[in-house]
PDB file of N, CA and C in Angstrom:
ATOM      1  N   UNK A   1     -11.022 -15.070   3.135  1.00  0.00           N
ATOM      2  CA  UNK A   1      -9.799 -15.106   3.907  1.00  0.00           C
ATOM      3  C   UNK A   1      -8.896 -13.941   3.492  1.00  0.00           C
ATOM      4  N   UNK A   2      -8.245 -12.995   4.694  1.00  0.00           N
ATOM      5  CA  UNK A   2      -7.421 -12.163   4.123  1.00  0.00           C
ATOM      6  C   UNK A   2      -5.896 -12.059   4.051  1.00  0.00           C
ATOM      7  N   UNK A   3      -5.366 -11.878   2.712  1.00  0.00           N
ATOM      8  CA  UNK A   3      -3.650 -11.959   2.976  1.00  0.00           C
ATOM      9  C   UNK A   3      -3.070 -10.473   2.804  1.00  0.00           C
ATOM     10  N   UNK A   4      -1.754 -10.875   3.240  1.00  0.00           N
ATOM     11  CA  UNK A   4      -1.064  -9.386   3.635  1.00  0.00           C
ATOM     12  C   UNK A   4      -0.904  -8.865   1.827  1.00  0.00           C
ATOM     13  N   UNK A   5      -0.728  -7.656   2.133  1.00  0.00           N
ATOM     14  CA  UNK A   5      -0.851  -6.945   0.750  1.00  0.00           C
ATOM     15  C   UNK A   5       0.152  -5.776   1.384  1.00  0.00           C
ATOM     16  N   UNK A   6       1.297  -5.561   0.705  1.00  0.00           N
ATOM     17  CA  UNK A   6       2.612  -4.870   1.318  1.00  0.00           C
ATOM     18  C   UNK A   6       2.700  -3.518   0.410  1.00  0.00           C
ATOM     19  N   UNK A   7       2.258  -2.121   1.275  1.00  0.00           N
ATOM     20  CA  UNK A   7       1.885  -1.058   0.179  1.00  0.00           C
ATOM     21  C   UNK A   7       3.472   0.168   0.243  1.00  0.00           C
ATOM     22  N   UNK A   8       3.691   0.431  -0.788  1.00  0.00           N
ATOM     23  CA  UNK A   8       4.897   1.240  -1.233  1.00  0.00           C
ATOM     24  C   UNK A   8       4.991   2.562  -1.585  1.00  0.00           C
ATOM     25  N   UNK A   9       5.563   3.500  -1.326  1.00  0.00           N
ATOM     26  CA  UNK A   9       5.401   5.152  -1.390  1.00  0.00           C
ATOM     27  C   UNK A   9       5.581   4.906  -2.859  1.00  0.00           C
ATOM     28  N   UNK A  10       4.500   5.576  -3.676  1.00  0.00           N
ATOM     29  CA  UNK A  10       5.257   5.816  -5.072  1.00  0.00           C
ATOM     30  C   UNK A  10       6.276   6.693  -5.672  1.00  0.00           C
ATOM     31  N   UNK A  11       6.756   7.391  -4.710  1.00  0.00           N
ATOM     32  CA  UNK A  11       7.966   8.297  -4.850  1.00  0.00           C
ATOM     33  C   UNK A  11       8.992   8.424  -4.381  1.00  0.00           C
ATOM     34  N   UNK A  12       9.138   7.785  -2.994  1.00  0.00           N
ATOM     35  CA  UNK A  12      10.378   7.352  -2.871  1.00  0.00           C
ATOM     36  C   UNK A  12      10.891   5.408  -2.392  1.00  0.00           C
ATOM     37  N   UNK A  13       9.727   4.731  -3.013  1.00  0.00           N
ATOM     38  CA  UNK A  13       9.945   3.831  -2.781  1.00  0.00           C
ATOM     39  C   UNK A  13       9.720   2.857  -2.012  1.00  0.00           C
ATOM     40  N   UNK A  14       9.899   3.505  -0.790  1.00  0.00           N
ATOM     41  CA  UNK A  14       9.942   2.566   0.413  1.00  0.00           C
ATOM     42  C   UNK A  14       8.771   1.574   0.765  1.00  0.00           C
ATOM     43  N   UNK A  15       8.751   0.494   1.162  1.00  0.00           N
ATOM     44  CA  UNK A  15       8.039   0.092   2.050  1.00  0.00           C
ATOM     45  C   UNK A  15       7.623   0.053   3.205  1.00  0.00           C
ATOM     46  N   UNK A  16       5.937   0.910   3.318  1.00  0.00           N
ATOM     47  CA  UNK A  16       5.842   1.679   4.518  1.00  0.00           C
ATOM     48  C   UNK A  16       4.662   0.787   5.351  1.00  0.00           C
ATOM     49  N   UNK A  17       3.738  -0.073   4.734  1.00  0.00           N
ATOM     50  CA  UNK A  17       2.464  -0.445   5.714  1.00  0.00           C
ATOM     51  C   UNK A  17       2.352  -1.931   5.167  1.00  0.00           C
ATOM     52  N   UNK A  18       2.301  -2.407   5.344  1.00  0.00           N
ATOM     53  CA  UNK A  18       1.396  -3.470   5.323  1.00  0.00           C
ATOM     54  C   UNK A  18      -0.420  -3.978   5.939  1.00  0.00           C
ATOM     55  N   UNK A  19      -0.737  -3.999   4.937  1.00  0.00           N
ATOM     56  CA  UNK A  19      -2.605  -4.402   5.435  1.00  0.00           C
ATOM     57  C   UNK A  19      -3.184  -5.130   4.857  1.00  0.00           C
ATOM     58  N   UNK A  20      -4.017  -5.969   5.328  1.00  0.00           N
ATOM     59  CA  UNK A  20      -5.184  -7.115   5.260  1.00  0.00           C
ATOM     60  C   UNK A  20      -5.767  -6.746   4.503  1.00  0.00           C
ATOM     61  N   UNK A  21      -5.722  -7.637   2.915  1.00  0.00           N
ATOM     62  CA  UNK A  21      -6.914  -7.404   1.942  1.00  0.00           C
ATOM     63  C   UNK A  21      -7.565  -9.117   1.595  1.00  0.00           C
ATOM     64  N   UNK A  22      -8.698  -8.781   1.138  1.00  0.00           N
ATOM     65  CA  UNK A  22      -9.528 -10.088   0.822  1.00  0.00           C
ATOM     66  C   UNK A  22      -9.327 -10.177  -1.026  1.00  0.00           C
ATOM     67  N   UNK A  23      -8.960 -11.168  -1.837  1.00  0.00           N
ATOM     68  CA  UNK A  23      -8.787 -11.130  -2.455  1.00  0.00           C
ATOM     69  C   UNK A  23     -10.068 -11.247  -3.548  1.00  0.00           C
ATOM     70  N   UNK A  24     -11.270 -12.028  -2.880  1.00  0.00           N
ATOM     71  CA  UNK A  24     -12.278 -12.160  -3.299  1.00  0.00           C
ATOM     72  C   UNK A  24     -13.244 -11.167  -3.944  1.00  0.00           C
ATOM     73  N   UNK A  25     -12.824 -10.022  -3.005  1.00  0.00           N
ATOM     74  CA  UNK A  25     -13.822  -8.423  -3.169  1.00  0.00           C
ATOM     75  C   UNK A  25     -12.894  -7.648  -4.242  1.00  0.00           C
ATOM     76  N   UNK A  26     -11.676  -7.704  -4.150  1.00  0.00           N
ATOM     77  CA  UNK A  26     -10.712  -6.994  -4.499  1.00  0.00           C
ATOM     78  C   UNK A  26      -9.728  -7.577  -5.093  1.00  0.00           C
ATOM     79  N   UNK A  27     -10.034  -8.391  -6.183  1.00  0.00           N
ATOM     80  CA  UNK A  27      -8.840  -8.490  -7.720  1.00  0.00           C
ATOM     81  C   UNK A  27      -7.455  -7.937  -7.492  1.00  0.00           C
ATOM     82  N   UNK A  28      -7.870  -6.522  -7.850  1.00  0.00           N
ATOM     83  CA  UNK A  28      -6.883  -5.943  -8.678  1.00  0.00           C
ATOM     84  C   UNK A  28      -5.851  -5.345  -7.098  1.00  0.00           C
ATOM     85  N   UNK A  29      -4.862  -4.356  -7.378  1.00  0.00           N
ATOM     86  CA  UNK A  29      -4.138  -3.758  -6.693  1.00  0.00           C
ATOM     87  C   UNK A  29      -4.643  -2.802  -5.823  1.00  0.00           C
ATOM     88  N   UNK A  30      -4.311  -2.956  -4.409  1.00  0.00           N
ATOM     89  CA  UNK A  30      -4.394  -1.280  -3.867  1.00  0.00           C
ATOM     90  C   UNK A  30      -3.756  -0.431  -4.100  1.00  0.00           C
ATOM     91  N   UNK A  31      -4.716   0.830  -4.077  1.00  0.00           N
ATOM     92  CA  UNK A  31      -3.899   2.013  -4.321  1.00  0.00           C
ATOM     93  C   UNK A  31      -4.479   3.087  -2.951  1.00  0.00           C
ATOM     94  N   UNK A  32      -3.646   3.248  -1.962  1.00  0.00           N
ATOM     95  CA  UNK A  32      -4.560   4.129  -0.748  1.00  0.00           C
ATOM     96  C   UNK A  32      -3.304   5.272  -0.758  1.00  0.00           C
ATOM     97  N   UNK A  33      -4.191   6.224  -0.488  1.00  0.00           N
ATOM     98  CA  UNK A  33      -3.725   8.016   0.234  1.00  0.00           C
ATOM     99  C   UNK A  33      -3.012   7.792   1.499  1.00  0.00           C
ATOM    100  N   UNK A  34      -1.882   7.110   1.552  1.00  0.00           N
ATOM    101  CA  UNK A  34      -1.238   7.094   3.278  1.00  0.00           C
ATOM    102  C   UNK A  34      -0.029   8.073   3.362  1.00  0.00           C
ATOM    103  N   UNK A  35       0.370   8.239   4.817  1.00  0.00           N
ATOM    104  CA  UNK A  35       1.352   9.143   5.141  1.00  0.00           C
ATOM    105  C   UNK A  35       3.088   8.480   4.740  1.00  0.00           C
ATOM    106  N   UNK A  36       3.647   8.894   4.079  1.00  0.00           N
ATOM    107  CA  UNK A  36       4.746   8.372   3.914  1.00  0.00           C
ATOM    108  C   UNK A  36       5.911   9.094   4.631  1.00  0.00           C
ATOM    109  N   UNK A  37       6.186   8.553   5.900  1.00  0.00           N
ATOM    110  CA  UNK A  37       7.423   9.112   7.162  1.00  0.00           C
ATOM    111  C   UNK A  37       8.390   9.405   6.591  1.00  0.00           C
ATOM    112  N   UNK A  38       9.313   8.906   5.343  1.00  0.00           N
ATOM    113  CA  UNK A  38      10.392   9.331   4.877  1.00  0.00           C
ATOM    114  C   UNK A  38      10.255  10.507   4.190  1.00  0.00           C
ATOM    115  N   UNK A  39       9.078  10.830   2.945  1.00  0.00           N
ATOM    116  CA  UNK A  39       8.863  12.078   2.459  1.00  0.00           C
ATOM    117  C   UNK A  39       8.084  12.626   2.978  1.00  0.00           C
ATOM    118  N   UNK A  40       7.482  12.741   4.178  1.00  0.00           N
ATOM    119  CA  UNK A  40       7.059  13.873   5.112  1.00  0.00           C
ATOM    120  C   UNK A  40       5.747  14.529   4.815  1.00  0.00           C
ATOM    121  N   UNK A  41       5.177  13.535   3.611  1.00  0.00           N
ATOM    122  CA  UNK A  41       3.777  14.282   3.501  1.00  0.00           C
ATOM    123  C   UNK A  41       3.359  13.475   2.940  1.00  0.00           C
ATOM    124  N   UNK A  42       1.413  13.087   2.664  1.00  0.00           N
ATOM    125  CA  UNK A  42       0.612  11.943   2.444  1.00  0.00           C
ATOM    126  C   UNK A  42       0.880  12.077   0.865  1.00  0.00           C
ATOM    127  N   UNK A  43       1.587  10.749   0.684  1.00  0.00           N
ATOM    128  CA  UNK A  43       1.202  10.143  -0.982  1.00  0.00           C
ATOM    129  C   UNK A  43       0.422   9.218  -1.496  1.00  0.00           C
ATOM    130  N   UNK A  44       0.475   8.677  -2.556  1.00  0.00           N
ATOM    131  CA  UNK A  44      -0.343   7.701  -3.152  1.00  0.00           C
ATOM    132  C   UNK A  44       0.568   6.311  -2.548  1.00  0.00           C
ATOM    133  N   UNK A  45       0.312   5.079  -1.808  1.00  0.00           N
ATOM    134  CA  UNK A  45       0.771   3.928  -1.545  1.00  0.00           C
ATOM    135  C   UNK A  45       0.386   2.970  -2.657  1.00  0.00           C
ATOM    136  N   UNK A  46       1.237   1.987  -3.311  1.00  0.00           N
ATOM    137  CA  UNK A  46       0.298   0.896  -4.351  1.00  0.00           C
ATOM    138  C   UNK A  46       1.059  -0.349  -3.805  1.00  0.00           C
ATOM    139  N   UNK A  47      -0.085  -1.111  -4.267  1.00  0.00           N
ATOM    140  CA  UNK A  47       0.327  -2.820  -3.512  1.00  0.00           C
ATOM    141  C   UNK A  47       1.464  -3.423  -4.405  1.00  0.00           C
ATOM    142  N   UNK A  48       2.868  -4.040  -3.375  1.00  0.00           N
ATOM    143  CA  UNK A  48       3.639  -4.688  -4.554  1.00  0.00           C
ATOM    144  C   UNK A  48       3.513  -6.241  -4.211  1.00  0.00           C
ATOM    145  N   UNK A  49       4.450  -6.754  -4.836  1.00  0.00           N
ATOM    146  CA  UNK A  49       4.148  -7.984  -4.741  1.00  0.00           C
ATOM    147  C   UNK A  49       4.961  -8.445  -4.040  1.00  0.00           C
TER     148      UNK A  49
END
């Protein structure tokens, strides 16, 4: 079953995506390469809580 997992620019903060993770496959935290609209160029996103 998958729950929302709410991912955050690591540099300026924000909360930018939210996406469907399975907790079963995937323990630990995401960490994905997404575009962050406020700082204007692709950063590292990590899952908060």
């Amino acid at each position: 079953m998958q729950e929302i997992a709410i991912l955050a620019c690591v540099e300026c903060r924000r909360r930018n995506y939210s996406v469907g993770k399975r907790k079963k496959q995937n323990p630990g935290r995401l960490e994905l390469r997404k575009y962050c609209r406020f700082c204007r160029k692709h950063v590292v996103h990590k899952e908060t809580k």
